[in-house]
Protein backbone atom coordinates (compact mmCIF):
# COMPACT_ATOMS: atom_id res chain seq x y z
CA UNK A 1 0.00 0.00 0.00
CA UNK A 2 1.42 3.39 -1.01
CA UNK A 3 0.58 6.38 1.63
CA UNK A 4 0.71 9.35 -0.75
CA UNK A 5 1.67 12.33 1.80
CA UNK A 6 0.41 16.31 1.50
CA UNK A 7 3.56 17.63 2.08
CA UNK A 8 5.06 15.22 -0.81
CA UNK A 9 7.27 12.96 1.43
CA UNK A 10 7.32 10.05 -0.85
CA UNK A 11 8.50 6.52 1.09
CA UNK A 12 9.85 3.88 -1.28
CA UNK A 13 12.15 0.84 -1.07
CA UNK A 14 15.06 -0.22 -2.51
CA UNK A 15 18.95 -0.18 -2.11
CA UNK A 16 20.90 3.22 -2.29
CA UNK A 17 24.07 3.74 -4.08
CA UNK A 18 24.98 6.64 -1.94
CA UNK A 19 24.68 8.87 -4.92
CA UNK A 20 22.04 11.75 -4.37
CA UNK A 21 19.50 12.01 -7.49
CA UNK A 22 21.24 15.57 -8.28
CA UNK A 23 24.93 14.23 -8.14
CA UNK A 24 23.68 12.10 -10.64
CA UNK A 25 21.95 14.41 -13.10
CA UNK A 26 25.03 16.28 -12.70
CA UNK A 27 27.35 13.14 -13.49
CA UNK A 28 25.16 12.24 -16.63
CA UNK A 29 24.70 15.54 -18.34
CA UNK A 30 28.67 16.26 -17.89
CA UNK A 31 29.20 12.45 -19.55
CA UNK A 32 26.53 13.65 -22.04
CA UNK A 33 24.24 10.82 -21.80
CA UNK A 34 21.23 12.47 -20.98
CA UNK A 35 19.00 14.51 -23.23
CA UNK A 36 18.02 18.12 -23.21
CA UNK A 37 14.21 17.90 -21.58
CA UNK A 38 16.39 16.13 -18.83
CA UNK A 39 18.90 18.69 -18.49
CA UNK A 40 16.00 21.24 -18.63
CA UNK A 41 14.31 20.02 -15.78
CA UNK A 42 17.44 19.66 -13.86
CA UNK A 43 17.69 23.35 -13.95
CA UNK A 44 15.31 23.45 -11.65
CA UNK A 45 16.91 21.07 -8.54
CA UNK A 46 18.43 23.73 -6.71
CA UNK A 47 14.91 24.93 -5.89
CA UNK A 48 12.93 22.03 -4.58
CA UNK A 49 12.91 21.08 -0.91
CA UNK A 50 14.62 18.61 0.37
CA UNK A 51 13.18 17.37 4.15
CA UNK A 52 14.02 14.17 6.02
CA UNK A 53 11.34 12.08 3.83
CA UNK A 54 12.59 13.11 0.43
CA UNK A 55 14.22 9.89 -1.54
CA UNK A 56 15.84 7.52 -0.52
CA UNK A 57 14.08 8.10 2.95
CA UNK A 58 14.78 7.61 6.43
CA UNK A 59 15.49 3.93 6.21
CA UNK A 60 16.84 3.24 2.97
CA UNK A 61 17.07 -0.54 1.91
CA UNK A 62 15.86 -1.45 5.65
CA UNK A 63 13.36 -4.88 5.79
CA UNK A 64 11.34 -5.54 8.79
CA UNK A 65 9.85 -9.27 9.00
CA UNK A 66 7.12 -10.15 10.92
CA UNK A 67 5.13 -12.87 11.33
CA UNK A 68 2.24 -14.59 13.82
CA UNK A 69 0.96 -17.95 13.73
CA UNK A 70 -2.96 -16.93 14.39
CA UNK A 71 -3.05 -14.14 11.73
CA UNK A 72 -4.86 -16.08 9.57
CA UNK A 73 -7.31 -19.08 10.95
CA UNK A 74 -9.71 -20.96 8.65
CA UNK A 75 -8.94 -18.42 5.73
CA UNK A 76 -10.08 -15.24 7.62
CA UNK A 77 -7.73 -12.22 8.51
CA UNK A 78 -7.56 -11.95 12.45
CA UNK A 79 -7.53 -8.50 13.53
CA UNK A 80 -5.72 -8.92 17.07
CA UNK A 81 -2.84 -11.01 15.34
CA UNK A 82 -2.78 -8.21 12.28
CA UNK A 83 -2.32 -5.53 14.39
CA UNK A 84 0.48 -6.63 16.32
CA UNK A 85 2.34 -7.67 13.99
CA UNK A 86 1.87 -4.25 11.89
CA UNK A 87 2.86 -2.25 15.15
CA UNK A 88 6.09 -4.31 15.79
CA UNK A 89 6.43 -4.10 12.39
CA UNK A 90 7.09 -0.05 12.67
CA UNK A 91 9.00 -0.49 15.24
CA UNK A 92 11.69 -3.41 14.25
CA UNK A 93 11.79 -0.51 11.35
CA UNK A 94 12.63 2.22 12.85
CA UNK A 95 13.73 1.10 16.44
CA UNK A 96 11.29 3.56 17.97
CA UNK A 97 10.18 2.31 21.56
CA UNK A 98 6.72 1.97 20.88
CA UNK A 99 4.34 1.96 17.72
CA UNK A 100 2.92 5.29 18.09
CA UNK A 101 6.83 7.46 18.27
CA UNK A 102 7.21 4.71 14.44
CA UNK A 103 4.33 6.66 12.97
CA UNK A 104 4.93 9.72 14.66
CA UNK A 105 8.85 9.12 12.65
CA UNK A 106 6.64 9.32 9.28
CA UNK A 107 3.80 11.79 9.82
CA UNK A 108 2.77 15.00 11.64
CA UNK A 109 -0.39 16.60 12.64
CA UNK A 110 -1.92 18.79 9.63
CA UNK A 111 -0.65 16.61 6.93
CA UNK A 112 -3.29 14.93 4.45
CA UNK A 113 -2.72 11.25 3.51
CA UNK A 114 -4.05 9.35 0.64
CA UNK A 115 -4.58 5.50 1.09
CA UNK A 116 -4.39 4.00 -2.60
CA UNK A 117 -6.47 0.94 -2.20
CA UNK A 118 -6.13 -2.00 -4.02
CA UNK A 119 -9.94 -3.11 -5.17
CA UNK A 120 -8.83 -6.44 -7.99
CA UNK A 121 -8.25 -10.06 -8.01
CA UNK A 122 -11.44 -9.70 -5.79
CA UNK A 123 -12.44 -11.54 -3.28
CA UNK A 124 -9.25 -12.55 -1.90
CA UNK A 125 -6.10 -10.23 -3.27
CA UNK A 126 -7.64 -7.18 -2.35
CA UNK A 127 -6.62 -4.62 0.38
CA UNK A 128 -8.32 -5.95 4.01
CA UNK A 129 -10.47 -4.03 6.35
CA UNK A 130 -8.04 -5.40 9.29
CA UNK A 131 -4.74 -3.76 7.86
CA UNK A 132 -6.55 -0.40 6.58
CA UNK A 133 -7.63 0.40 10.05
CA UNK A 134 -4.86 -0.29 11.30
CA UNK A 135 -2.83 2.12 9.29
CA UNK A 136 -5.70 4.94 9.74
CA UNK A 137 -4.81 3.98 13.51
CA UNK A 138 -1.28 4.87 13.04
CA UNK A 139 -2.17 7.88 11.32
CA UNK A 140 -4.24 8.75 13.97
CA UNK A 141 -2.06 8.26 16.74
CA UNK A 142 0.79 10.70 14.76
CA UNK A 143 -1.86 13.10 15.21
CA UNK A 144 -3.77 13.09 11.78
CA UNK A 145 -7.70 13.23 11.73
CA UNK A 146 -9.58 11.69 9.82
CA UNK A 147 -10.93 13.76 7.83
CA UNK A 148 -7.21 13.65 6.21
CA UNK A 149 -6.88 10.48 5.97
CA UNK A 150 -8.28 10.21 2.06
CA UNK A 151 -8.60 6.53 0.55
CA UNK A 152 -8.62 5.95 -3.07
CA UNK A 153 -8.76 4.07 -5.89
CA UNK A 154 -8.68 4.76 -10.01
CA UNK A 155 -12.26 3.50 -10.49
CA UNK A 156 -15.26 4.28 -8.32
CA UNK A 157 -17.37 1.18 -9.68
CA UNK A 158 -13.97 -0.90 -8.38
CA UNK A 159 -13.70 1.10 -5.50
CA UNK A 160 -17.57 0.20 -4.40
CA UNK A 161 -17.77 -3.28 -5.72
CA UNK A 162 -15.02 -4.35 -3.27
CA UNK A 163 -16.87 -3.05 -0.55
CA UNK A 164 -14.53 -0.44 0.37
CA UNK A 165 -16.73 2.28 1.79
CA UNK A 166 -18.85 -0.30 3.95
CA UNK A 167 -15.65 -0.98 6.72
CA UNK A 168 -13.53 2.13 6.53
CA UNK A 169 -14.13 4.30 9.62
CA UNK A 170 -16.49 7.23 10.03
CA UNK A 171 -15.21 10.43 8.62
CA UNK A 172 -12.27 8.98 6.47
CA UNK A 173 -12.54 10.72 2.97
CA UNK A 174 -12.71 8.29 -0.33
CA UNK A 175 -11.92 9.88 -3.64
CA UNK A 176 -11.27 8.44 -7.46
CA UNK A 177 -10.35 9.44 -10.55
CA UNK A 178 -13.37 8.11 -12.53
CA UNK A 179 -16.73 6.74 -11.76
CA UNK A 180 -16.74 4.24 -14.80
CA UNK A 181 -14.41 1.10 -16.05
CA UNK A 182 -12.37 1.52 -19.16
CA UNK A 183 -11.59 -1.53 -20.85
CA UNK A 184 -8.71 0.19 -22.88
CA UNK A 185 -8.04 2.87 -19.87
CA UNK A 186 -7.65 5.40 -22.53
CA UNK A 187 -10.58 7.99 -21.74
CA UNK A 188 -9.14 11.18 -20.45
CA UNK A 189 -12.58 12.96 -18.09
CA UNK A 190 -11.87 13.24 -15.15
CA UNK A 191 -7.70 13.47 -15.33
CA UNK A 192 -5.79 16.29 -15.39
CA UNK A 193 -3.95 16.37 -18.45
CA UNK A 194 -1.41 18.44 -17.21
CA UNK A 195 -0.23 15.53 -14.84
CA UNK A 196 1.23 12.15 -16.58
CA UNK A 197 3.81 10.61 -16.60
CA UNK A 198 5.25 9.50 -20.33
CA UNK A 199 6.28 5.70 -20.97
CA UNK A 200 7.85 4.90 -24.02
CA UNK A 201 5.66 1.58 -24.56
CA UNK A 202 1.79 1.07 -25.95
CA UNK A 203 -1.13 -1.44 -25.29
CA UNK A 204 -0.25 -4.20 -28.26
CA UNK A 205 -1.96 -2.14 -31.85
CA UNK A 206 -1.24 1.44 -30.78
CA UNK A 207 1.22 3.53 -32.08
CA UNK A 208 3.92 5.14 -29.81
CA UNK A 209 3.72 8.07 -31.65
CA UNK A 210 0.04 8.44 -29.85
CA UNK A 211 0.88 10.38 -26.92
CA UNK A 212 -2.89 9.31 -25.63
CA UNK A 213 -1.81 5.53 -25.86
CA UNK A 214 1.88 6.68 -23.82
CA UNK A 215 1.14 8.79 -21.48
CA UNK A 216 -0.43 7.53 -18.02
């Protein structure tokens, strides 16, 4: 599950090299190697902000493992079992004492959170009711009301059929791009077209030259 933060702190995994993203603009434009709309938009790094969140994050590369023997009985999610493990979870992360100072590491009162739920491969592989409140409990204990906590999904019609809005807490927001499935996911209502991001590959039969077909 991604948490998508209002103040853009952006938590992903991976290894890091060491090497900042700027060093290596810098390295690859003096080698040559990357093009001009890169180079362009590397003009512009010496003015973004740079807090404690920004990439690679405050644990970079770090795994925590967890695991409980009742978390799952007969096929159904145990929320007792669930919760534990997500709260030692926070803290083998990010060796805070307890699991409320491991959110609190993460988040601060007056931010606004997205949720990106995960609604296919319904019934089973979908997001769970027992680790969603459990993360709105996090964010609520790091001081962030409900009312910014926003879950989401692409589709409403997804969003609804997996019974998302039935089991998420009073007064956490839901939002969506669209309230209709696209078979092709190439209508543009209800995106800003200002905001994509461009891939240089097609569904199978479209042209790359179709920026509508590229850009996501």
């Amino acid at each position: 599950m991604h948490l998508l933060n209002g103040k853009r702190k952006v938590f992903r995994g991976g290894e890091h090299s060491g090497e900042s993203r700027r060093d290596w603009l810098a390295r690859m434009l003096a080698l040559g190697i990357v093009g001009p709309a890169l180079a362009s938009a590397s003009s512009t790094a010496g003015r973004v902000e740079f807090t404690k969140w920004s990439m690679p994050g405050l644990f970079p590369g770090r795994v925590a493992r967890v695991t409980h023997p009742g978390s799952i009985l007969s096929g159904v999610y145990q929320p007792e079992p669930v919760r534990d493990m997500m709260r030692r979870g926070m803290m083998e992360l990010t060796g805070a004492p307890d699991w409320v100072q491991a959110w609190r590491m993460f988040f601060e009162p007056g931010d606004v959170v997205g949720l990106k739920l995960n609604p296919v491969s319904r019934p089973y592989v979908i997001s769970s009711p027992e680790v969603v409140r459990e993360i709105i409990a996090g964010l609520e204990a790091a001081g962030i009301s409900r009312k910014n906590s926003v879950a989401y999904d692409r589709y409403k019609r997804e969003f609804d059929d997996a019974g998302f809005d039935k089991w998420l807490p009073e007064g956490v927001r839901v939002a969506w791009a669209t309230d209709y499935v696209d078979p092709i996911q190439q209508r543009l209502d209800g995106y800003d077209a200002d905001h994509y991001m461009d891939m240089q590959l097609t569904l199978p039969g479209f042209d790359l030259s179709n920026e509508r077909a590229r850009r996501s």
